[in-house]
Protein backbone atom coordinates (compact mmCIF):
# COMPACT_ATOMS: atom_id res chain seq x y z
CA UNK A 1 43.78 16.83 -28.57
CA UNK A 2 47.36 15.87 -29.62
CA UNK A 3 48.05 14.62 -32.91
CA UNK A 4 49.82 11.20 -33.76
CA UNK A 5 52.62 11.19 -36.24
CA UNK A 6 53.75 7.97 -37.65
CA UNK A 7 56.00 9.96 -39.34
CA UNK A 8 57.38 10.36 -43.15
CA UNK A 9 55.50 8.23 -45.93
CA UNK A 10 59.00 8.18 -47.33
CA UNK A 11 61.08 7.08 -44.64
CA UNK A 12 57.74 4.82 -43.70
CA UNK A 13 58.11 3.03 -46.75
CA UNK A 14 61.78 3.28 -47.56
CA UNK A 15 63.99 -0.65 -47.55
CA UNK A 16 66.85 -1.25 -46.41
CA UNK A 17 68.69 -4.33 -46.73
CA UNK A 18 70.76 -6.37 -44.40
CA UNK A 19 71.99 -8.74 -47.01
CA UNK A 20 70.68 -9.96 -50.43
CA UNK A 21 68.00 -12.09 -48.68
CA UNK A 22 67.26 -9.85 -45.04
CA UNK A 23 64.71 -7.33 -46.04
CA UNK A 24 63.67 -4.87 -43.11
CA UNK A 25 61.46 -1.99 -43.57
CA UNK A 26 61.68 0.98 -40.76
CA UNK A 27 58.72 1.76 -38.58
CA UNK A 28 59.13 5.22 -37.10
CA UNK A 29 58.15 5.51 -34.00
CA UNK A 30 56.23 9.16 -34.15
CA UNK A 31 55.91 12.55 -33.32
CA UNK A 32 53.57 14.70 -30.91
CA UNK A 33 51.92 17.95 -30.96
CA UNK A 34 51.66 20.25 -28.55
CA UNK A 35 48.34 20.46 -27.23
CA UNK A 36 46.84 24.04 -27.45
CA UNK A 37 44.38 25.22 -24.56
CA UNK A 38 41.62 27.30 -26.11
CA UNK A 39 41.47 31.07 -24.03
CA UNK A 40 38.09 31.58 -23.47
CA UNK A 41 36.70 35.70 -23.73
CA UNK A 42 35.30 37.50 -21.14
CA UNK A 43 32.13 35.54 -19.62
CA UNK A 44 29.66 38.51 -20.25
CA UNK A 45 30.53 38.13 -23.74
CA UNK A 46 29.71 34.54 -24.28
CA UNK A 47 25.80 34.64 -25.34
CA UNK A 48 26.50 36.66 -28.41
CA UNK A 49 29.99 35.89 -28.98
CA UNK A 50 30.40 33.04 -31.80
CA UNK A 51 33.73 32.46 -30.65
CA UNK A 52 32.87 31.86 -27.13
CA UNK A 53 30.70 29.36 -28.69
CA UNK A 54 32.63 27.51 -31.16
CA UNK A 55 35.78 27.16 -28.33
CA UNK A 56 33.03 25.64 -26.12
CA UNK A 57 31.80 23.44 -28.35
CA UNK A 58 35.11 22.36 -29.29
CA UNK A 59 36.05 21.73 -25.66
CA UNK A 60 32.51 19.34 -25.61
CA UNK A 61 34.23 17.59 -29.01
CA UNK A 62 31.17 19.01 -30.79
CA UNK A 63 33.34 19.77 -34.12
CA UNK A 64 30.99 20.46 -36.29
CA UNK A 65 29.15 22.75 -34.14
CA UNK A 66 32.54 24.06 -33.34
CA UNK A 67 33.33 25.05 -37.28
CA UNK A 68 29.92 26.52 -37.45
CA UNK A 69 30.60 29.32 -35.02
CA UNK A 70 34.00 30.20 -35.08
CA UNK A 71 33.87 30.16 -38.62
CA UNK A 72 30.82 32.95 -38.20
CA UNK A 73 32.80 34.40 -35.87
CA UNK A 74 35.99 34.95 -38.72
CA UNK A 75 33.59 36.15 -40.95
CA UNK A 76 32.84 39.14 -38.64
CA UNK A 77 36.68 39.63 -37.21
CA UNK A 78 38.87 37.49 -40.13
CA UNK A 79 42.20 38.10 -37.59
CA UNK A 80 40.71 36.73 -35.04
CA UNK A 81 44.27 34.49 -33.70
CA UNK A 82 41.93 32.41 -31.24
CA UNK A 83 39.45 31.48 -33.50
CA UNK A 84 42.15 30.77 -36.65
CA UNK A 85 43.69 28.60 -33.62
CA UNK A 86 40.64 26.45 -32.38
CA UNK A 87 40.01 25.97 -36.32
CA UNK A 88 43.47 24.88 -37.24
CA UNK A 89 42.89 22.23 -33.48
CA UNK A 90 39.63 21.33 -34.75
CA UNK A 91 40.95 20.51 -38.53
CA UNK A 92 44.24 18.56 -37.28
CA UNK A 93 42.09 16.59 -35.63
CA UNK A 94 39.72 15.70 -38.17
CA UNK A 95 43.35 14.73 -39.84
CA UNK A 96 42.36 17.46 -42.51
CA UNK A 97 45.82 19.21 -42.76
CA UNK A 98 45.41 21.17 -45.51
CA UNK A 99 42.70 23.24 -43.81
CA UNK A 100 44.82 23.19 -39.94
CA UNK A 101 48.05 24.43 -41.88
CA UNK A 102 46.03 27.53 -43.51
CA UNK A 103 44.56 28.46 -39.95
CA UNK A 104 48.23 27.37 -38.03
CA UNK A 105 50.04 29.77 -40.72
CA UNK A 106 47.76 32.53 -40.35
CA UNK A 107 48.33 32.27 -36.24
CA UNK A 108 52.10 31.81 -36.76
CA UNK A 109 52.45 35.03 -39.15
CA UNK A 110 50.09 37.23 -36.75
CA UNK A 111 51.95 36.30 -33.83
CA UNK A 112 55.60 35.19 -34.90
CA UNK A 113 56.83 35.31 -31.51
CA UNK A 114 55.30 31.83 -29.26
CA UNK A 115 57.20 28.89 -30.03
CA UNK A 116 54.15 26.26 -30.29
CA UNK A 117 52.64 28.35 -33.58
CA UNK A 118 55.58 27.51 -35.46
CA UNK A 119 55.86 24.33 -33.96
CA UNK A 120 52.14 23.63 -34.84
CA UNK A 121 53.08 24.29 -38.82
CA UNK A 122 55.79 22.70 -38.58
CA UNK A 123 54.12 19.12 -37.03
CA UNK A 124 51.13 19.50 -40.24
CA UNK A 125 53.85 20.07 -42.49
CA UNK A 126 55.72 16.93 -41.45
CA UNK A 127 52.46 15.04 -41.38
CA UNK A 128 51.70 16.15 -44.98
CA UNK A 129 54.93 15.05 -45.80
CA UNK A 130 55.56 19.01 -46.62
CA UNK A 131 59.40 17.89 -44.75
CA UNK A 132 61.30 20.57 -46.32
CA UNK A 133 58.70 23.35 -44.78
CA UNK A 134 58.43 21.28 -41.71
CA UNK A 135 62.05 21.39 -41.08
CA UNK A 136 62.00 25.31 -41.66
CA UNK A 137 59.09 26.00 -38.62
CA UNK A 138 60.57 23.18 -36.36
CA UNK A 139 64.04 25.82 -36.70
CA UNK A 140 62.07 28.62 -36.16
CA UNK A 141 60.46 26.90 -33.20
CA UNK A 142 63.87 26.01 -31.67
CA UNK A 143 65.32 29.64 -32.15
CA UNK A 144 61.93 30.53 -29.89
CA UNK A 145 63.00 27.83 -27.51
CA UNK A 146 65.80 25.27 -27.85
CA UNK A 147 65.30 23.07 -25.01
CA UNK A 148 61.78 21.87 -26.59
CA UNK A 149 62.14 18.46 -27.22
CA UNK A 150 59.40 17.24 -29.64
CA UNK A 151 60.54 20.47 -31.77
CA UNK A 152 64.33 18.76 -31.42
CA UNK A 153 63.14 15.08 -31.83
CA UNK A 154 60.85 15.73 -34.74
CA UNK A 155 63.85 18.01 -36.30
CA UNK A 156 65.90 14.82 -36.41
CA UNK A 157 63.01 12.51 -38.17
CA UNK A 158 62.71 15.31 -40.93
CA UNK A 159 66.13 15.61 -41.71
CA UNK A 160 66.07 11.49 -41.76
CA UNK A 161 62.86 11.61 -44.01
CA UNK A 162 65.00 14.00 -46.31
CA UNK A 163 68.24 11.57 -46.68
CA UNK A 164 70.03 13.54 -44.40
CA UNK A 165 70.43 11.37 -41.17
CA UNK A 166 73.82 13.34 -40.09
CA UNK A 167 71.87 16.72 -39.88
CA UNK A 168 69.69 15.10 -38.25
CA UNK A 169 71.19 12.78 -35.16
CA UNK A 170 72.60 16.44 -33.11
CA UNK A 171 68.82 16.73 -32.75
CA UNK A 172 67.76 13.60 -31.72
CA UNK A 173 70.25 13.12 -29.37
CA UNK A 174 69.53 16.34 -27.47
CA UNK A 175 65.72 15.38 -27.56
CA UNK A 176 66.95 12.30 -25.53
CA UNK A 177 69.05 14.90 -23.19
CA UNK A 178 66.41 16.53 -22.27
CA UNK A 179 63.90 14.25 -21.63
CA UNK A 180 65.91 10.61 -20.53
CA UNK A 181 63.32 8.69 -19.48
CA UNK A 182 61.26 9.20 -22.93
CA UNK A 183 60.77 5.63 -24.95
CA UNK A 184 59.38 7.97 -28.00
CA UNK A 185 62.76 10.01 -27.53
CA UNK A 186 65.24 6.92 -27.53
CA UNK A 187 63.22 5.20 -30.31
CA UNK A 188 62.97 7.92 -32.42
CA UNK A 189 66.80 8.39 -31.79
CA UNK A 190 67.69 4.89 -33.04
CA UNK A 191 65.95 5.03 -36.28
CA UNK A 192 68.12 8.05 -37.00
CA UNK A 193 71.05 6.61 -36.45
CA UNK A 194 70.23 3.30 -38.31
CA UNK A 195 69.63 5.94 -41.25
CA UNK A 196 72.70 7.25 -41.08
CA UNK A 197 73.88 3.25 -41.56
CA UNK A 198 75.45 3.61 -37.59
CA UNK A 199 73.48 0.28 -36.65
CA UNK A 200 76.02 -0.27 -33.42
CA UNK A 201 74.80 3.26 -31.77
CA UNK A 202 71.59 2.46 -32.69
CA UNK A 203 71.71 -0.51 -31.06
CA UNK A 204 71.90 0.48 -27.20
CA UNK A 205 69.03 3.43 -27.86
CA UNK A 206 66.29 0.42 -28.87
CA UNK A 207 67.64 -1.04 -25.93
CA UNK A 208 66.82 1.74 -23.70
CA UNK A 209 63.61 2.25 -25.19
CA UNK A 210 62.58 -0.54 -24.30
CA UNK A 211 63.70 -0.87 -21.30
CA UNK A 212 61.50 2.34 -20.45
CA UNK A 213 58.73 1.10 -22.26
CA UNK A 214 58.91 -2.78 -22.72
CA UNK A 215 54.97 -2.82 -24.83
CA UNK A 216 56.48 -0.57 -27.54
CA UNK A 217 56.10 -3.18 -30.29
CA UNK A 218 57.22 -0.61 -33.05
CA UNK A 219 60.40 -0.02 -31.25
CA UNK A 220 60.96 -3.77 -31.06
CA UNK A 221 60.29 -4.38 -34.46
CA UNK A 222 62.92 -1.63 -35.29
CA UNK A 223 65.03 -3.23 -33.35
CA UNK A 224 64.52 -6.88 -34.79
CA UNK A 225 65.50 -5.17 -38.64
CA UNK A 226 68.85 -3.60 -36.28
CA UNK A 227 69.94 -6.43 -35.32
CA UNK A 228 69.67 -8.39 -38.86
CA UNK A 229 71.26 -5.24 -40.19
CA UNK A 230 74.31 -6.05 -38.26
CA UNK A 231 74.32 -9.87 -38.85
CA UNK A 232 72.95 -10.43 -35.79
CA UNK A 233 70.49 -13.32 -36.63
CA UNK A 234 70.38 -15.17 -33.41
CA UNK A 235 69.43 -11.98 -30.91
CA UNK A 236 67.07 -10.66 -34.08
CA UNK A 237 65.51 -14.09 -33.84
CA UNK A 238 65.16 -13.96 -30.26
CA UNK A 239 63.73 -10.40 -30.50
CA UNK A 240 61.25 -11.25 -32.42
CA UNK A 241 60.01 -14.46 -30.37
CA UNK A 242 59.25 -11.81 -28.06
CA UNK A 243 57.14 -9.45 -30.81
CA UNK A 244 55.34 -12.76 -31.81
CA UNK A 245 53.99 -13.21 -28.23
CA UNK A 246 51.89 -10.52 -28.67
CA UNK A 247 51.18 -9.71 -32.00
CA UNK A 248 50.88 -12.95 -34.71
CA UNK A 249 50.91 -10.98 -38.45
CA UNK A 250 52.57 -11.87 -41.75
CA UNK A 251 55.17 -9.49 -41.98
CA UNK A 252 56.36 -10.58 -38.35
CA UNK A 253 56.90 -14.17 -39.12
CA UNK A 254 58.53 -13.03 -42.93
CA UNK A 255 61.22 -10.76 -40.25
CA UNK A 256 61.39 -13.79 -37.97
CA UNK A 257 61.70 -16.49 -41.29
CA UNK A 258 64.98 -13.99 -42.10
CA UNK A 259 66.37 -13.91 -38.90
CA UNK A 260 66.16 -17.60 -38.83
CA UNK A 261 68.05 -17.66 -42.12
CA UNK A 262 70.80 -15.62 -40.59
CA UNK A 263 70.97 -17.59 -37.66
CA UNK A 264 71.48 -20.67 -39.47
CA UNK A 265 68.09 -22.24 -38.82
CA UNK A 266 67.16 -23.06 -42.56
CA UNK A 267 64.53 -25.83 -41.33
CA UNK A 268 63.09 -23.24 -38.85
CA UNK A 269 63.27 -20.78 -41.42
CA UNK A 270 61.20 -22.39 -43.83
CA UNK A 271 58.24 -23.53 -41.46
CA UNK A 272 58.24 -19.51 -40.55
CA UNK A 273 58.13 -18.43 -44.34
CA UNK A 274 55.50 -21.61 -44.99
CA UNK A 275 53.18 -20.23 -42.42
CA UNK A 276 53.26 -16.71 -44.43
CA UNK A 277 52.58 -18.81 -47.43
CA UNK A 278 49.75 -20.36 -46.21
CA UNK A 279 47.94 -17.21 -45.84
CA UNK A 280 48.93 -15.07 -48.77
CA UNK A 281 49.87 -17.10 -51.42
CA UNK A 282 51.15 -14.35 -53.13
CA UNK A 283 53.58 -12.80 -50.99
CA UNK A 284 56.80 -12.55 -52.67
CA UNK A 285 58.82 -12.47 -49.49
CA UNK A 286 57.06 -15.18 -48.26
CA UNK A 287 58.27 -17.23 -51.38
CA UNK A 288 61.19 -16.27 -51.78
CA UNK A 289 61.71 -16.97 -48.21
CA UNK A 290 60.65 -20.46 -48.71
CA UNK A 291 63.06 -20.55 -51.43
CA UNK A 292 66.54 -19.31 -49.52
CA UNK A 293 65.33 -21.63 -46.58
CA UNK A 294 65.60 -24.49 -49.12
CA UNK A 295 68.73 -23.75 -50.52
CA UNK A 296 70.31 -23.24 -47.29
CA UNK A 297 69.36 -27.05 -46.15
CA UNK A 298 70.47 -27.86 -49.51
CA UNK A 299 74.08 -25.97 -48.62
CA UNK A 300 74.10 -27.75 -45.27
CA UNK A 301 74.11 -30.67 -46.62
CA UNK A 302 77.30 -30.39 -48.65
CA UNK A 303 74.92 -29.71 -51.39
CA UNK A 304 74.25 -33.75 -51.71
CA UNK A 305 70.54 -33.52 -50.78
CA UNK A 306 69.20 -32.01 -54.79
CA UNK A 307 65.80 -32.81 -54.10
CA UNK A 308 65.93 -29.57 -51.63
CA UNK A 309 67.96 -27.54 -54.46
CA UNK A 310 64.74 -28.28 -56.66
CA UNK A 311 62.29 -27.49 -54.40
CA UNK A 312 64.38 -23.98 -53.47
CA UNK A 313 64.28 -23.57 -57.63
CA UNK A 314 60.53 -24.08 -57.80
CA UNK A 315 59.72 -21.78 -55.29
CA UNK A 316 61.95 -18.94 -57.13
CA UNK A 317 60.05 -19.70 -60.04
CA UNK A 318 56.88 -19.07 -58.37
CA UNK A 319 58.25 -16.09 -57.66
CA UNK A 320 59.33 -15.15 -60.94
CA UNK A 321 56.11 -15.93 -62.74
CA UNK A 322 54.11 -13.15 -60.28
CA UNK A 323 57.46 -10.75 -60.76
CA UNK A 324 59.56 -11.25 -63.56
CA UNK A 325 62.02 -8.65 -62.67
CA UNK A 326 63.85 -9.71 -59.49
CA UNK A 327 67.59 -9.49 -60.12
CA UNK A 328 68.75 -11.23 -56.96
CA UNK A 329 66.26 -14.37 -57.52
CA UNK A 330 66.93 -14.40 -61.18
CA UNK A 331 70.53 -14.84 -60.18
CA UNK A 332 69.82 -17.38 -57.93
CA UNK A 333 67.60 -19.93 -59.99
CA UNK A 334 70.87 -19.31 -62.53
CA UNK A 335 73.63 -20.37 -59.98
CA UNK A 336 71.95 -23.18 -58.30
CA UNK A 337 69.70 -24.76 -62.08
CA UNK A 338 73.34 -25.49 -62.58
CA UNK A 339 73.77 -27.83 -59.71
CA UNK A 340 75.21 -25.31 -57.36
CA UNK A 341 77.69 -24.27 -59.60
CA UNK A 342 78.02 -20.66 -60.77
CA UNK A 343 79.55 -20.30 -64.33
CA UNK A 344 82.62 -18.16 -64.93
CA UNK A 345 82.45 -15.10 -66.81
């Protein structure tokens, strides 16, 4: 069975700002292993061979049947490639990487030659967040065979994960050339260009993902934080309408509150950011959302309505007494406590 990668903790986690008040966090939209078909021994062999047994079992997703045998069966032949290999399937997909990288390094050093055992380290590396090994096998696996493309996409996502976007675009862009009508490919391809801060060629790849695969909410979303990244409020906004039509979560509306914001819909804005509110009162985005959104009507107004410049200052506040240290809303409740007006130095 193929694992899922939702790819680097890091790069998972990592912000990125559009502006002082447009926070987007990247979703990355994954990696794939290659799926490894268990060579079965001679049939005559099968009633007293434990390897025979545990690849069977394996193939009937009995795992821990599975373990039981072909772990008998290293104990009587420790180089045993097949049985290190069903193991290191079997362990991947119990997500226990530790134990699939021992078995997958053991295959990859025995037999150094087949593409898929380095790619196989190289994919529970990355998923361990190992990224500097993982980008090592994922080379070894394209010197086996270049043209792979989850070898060349996942390449690109590593070198992203490590701060280095520019080593890594080459390879995500040939992932895409070989396989054109892959969402995962274009998607994956975007993200590493908006890491490399080259939001207008990212742009056109989310596009084409979707357009091959219109469900892939991750790539939308991805695309929503694109769009705000380039001051694009009004297609971000209309993006994530679209998100919101099938999936209704807090951190949605938050994205669509900011879009708002950058679209000049402060009234909008604020009934998005509200709605957050409601259900986490807590959520510092959320309030400092509701915050911006006032202070915006309050701009819009030629800053004559101050009851909406108070009601933006409480809501910083709010903010401030859950985190004191927030440099951009401490700045803010200083400019606008002063009526708007921002002291000179």
């Amino acid at each position: 069975m193929p694992a899922s990668l939702p790819l680097s903790t890091r790069l998972l986690r990592r912000a990125i700002f559009a502006s002082a008040t447009a926070l987007s966090t990247w979703h990355l939209t994954g990696c794939t292993s290659v799926p490894t078909e268990i060579p079965l021994q001679n049939s005559r062999e099968a009633p007293a061979d434990a390897y025979v047994k545990g690849a069977l079992a394996y193939q009937q997703h009995d795992l821990d049947k599975a373990v039981l045998y072909l772990e008998q069966s290293l104990r009587a032949d420790p180089k045993n490639i097949m049985a290190h290999q069903t193991l290191g399937n079997i362990y991947r997909d119990k997500q226990d990487y530790n134990k699939a990288l021992e078995h997958y390094r053991f295959v990859a050093e025995m037999d150094p030659y087949v593409y898929t055992n380095h790619y196989n380290v190289a994919l529970t590396s990355h998923l361990l967040d190992h990224l500097r090994d993982a980008v090592v096998s994922y080379l070894r696996a394209l010197r086996l065979k270049p043209t792979d493309m989850r070898s060349n996409m996942n390449i690109g996502l590593a070198y992203a994960s490590l701060g280095r976007a520019d080593l890594g675009v080459p390879y995500s862009q040939k992932a895409v050339d070989l396989d054109p009508k892959s969402p995962e490919a274009w998607g994956n391809l975007a993200v590493v260009l908006d890491e490399s801060h080259d939001y207008g060629a990212a742009e056109p790849a989310y596009q084409k993902a979707l357009e091959l695969d219109a469900n892939r909410l991750d790539v939308a979303r991805n695309f929503g934080a694109n769009l705000i990244a380039q001051g694009k409020g009004h297609q971000a906004a209309a993006v994530y309408e679209e998100i919101l039509r099938k999936l209704d979560n807090t951190q949605i509306r938050e994205r669509y509150g900011r879009a708002l914001l950058l679209a000049e819909r402060p009234e909008d804005a604020f009934k998005e950011f509200s709605s957050v509110f409601r259900r986490e009162p807590r959520n510092l985005l959320a309030l400092n959302g509701m915050g911006d959104a006032m202070i915006g009507q309050y701009e819009r107004s030629n800053e004559v309505d101050d009851a909406k410049r108070i009601a933006g200052l409480s809501y910083y506040r709010k903010s401030l007494s859950i985190k004191p240290v927030q440099p951009r809303i401490s700045e803010m409740v200083r400019k606008y406590e002063q009526g708007g007006i921002l002291p000179h130095k």
